[in-house]
N, C-alpha and C. Protein backbone atom coordinates (compact mmCIF):
# COMPACT_ATOMS: atom_id res chain seq x y z
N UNK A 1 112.95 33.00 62.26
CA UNK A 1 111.61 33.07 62.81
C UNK A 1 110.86 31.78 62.46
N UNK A 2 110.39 31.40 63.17
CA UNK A 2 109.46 30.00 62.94
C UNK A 2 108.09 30.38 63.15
N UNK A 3 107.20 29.61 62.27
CA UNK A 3 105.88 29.65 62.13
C UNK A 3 105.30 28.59 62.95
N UNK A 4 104.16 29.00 63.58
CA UNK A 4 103.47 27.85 64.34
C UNK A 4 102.62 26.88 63.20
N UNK A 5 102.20 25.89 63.17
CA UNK A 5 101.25 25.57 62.12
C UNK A 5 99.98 25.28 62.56
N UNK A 6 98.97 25.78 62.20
CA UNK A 6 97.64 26.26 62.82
C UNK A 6 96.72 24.84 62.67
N UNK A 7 96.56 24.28 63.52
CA UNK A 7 95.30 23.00 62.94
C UNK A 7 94.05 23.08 62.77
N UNK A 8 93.35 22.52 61.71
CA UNK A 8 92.24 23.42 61.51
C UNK A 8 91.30 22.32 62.42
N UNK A 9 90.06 23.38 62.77
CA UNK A 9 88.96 23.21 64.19
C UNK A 9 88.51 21.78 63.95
N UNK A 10 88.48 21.07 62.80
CA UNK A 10 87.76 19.95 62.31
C UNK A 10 88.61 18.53 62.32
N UNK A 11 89.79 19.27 63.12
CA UNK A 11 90.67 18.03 62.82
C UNK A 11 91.45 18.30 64.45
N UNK A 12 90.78 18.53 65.33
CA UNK A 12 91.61 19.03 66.51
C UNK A 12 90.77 17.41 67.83
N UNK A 13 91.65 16.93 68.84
CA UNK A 13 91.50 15.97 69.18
C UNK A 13 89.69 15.85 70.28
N UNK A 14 89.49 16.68 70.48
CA UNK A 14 88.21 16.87 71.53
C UNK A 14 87.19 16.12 70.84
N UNK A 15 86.65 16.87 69.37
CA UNK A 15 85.56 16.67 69.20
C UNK A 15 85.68 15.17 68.66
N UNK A 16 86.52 14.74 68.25
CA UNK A 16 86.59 13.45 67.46
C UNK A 16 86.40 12.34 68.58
N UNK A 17 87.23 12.67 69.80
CA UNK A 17 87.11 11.70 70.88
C UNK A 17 85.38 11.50 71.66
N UNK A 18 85.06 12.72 71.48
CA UNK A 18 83.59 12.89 72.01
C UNK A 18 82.21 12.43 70.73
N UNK A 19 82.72 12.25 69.81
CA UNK A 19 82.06 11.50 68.58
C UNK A 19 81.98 10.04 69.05
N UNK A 20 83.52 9.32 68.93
CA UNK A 20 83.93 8.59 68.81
C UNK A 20 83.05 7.50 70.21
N UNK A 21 83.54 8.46 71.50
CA UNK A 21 82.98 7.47 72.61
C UNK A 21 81.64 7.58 72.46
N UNK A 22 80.56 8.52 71.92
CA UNK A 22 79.51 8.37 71.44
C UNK A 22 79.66 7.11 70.54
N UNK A 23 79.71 6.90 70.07
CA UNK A 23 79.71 5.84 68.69
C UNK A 23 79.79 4.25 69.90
N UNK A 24 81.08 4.33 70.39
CA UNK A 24 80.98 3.04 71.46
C UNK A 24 79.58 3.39 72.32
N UNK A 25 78.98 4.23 72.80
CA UNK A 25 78.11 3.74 73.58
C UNK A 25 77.05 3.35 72.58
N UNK A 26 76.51 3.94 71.28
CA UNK A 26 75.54 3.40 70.59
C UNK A 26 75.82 1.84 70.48
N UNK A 27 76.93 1.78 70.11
CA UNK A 27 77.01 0.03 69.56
C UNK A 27 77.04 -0.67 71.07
N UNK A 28 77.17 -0.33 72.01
CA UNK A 28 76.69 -0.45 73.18
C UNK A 28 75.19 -1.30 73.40
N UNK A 29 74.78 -0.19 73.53
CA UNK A 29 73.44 -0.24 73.22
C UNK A 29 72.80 -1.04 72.05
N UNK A 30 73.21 -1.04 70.85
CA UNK A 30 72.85 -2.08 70.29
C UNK A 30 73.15 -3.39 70.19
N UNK A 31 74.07 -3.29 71.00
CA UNK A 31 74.23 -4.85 71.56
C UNK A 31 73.32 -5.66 72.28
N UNK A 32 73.01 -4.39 73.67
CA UNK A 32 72.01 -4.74 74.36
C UNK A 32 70.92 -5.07 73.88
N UNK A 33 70.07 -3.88 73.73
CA UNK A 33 68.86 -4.30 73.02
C UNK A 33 67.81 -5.19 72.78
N UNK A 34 66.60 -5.50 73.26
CA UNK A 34 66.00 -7.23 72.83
C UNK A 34 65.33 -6.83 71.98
N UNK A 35 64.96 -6.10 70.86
CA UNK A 35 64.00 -6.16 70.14
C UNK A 35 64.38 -6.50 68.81
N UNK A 36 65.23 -6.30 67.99
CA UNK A 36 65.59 -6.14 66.65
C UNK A 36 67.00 -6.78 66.58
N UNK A 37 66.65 -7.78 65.80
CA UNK A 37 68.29 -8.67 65.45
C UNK A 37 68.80 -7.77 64.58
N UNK A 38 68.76 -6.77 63.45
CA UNK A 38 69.12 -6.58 62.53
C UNK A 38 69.84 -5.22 63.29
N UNK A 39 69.52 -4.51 64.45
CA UNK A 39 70.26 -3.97 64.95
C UNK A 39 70.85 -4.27 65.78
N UNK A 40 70.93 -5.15 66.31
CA UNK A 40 71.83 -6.39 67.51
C UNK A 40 73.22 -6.68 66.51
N UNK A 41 72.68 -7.49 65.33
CA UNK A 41 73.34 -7.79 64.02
C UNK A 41 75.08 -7.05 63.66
N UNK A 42 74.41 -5.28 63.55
CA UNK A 42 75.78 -4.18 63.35
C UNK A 42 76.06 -3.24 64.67
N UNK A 43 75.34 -4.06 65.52
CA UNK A 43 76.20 -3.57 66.90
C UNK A 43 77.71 -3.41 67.07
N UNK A 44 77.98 -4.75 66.88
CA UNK A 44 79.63 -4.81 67.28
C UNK A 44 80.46 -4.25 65.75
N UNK A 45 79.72 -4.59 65.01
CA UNK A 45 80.46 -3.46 64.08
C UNK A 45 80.99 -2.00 64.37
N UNK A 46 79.94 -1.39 64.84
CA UNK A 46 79.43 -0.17 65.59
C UNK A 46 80.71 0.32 66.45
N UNK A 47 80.41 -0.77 68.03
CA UNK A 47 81.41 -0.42 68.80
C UNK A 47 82.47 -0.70 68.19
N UNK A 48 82.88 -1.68 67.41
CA UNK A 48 84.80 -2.02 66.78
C UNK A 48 84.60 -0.31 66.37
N UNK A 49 84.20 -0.03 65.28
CA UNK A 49 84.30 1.43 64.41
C UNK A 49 84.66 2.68 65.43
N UNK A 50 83.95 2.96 66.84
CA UNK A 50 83.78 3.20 67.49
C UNK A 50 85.88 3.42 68.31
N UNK A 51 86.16 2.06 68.51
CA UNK A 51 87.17 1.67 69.45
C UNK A 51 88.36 2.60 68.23
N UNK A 52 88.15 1.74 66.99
CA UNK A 52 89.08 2.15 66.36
C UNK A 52 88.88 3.69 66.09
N UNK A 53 88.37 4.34 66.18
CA UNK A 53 88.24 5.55 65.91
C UNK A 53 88.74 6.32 67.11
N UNK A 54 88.31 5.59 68.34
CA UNK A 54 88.95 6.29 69.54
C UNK A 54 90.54 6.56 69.60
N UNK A 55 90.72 5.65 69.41
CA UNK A 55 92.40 4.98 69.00
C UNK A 55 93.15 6.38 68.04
N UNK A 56 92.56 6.27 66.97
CA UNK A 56 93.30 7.33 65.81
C UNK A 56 92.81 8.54 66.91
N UNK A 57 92.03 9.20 67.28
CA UNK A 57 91.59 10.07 67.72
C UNK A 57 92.51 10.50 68.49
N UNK A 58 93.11 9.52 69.28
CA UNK A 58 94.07 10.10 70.86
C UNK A 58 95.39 10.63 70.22
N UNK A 59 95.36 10.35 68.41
CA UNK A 59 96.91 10.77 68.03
C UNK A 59 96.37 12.70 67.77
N UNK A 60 95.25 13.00 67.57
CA UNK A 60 95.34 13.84 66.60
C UNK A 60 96.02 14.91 67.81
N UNK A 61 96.23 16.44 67.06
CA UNK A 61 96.67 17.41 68.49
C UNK A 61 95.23 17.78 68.94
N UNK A 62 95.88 18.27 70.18
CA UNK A 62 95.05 18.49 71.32
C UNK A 62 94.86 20.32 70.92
N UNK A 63 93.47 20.93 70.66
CA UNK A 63 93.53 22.46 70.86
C UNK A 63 94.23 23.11 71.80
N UNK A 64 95.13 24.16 70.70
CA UNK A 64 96.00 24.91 71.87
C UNK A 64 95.18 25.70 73.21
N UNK A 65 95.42 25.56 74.54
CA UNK A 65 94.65 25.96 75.41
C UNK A 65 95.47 28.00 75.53
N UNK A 66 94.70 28.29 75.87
CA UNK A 66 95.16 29.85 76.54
C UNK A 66 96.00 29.62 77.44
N UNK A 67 97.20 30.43 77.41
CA UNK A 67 97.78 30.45 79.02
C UNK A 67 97.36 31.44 79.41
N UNK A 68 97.07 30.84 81.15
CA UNK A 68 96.58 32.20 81.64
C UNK A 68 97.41 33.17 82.09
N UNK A 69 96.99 34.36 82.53
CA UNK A 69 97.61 35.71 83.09
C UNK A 69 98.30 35.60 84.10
N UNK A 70 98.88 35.52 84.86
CA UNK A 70 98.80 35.39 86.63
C UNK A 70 98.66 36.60 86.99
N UNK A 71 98.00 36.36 88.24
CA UNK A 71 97.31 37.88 89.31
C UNK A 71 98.02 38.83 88.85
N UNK A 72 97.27 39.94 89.13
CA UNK A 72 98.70 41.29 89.07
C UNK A 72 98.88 41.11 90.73
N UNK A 73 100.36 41.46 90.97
CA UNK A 73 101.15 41.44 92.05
C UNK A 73 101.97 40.16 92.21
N UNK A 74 101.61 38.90 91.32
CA UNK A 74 101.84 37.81 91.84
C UNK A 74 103.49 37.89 91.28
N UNK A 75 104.10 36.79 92.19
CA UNK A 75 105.73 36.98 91.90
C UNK A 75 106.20 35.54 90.98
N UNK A 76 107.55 35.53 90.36
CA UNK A 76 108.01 34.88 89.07
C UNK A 76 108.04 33.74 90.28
N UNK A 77 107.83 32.54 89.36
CA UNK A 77 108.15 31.19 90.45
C UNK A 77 109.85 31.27 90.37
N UNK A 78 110.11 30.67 92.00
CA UNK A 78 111.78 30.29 91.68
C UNK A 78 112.35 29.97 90.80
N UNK A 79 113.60 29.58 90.38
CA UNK A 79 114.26 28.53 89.49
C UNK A 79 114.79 27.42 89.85
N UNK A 80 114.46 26.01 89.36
CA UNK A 80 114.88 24.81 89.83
C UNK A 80 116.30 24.93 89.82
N UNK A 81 117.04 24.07 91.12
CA UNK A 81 118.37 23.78 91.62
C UNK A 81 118.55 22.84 90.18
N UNK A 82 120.36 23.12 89.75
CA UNK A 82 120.59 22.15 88.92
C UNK A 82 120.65 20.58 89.16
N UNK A 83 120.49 20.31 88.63
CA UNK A 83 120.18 18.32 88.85
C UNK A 83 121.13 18.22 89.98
N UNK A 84 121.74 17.14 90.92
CA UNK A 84 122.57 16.46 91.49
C UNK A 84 122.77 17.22 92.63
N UNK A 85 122.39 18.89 92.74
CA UNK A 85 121.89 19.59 93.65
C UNK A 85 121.18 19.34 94.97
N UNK A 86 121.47 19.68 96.25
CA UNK A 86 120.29 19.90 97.07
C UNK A 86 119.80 18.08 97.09
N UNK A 87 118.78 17.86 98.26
CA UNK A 87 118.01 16.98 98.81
C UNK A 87 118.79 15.63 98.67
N UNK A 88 120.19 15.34 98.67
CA UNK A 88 121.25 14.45 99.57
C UNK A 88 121.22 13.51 98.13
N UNK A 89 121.31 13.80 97.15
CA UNK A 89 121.57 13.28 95.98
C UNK A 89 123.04 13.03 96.01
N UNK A 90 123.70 13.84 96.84
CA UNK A 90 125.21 13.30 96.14
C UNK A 90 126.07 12.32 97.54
N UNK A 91 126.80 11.99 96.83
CA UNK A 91 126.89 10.85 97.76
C UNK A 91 128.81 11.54 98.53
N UNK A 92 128.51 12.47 99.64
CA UNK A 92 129.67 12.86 100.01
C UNK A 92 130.24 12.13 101.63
């Protein structure tokens, strides 16, 4: 029997990516900005922190989604032809 291993909610890939591209648009924005050098200044700090964070982010897992039900009545999909099968693959 094998165990699934459960990832905990704080470490699952959504919210980190949705932090993260937050973070690039602030340093974004503080790039832009005309008023304040000192936040112009750790702009690009900002977005780098930002990029690199996106980056680690795309490794973490993705939350397991639900599979859904299918209809009641609905029928089993076919089964794929074995490889080399069907649609003039073989060369006779």
């Amino acid at each position: 029997m094998t165990t699934r291993r459960v990832t905990p909610r704080w470490l699952r890939r959504a919210p980190w990516e949705h932090g993260t591209t937050a973070l690039i648009g602030i340093g974004l924005v503080m790039l832009m900005q005309p008023w304040s050098i000192d936040v112009y200044s750790y702009g690009f700090t900002v977005l780098l922190a930002g990029v690199v964070g996106y980056s680690i982010a795309g490794k973490l897992p993705q939350s397991p989604s639900p599979q859904p039900s299918p209809p009641p009545g609905a029928r089993k999909p076919l089964p794929l032809p074995p490889a080399g099968e069907g649609r003039g693959e073989g060369g006779s």
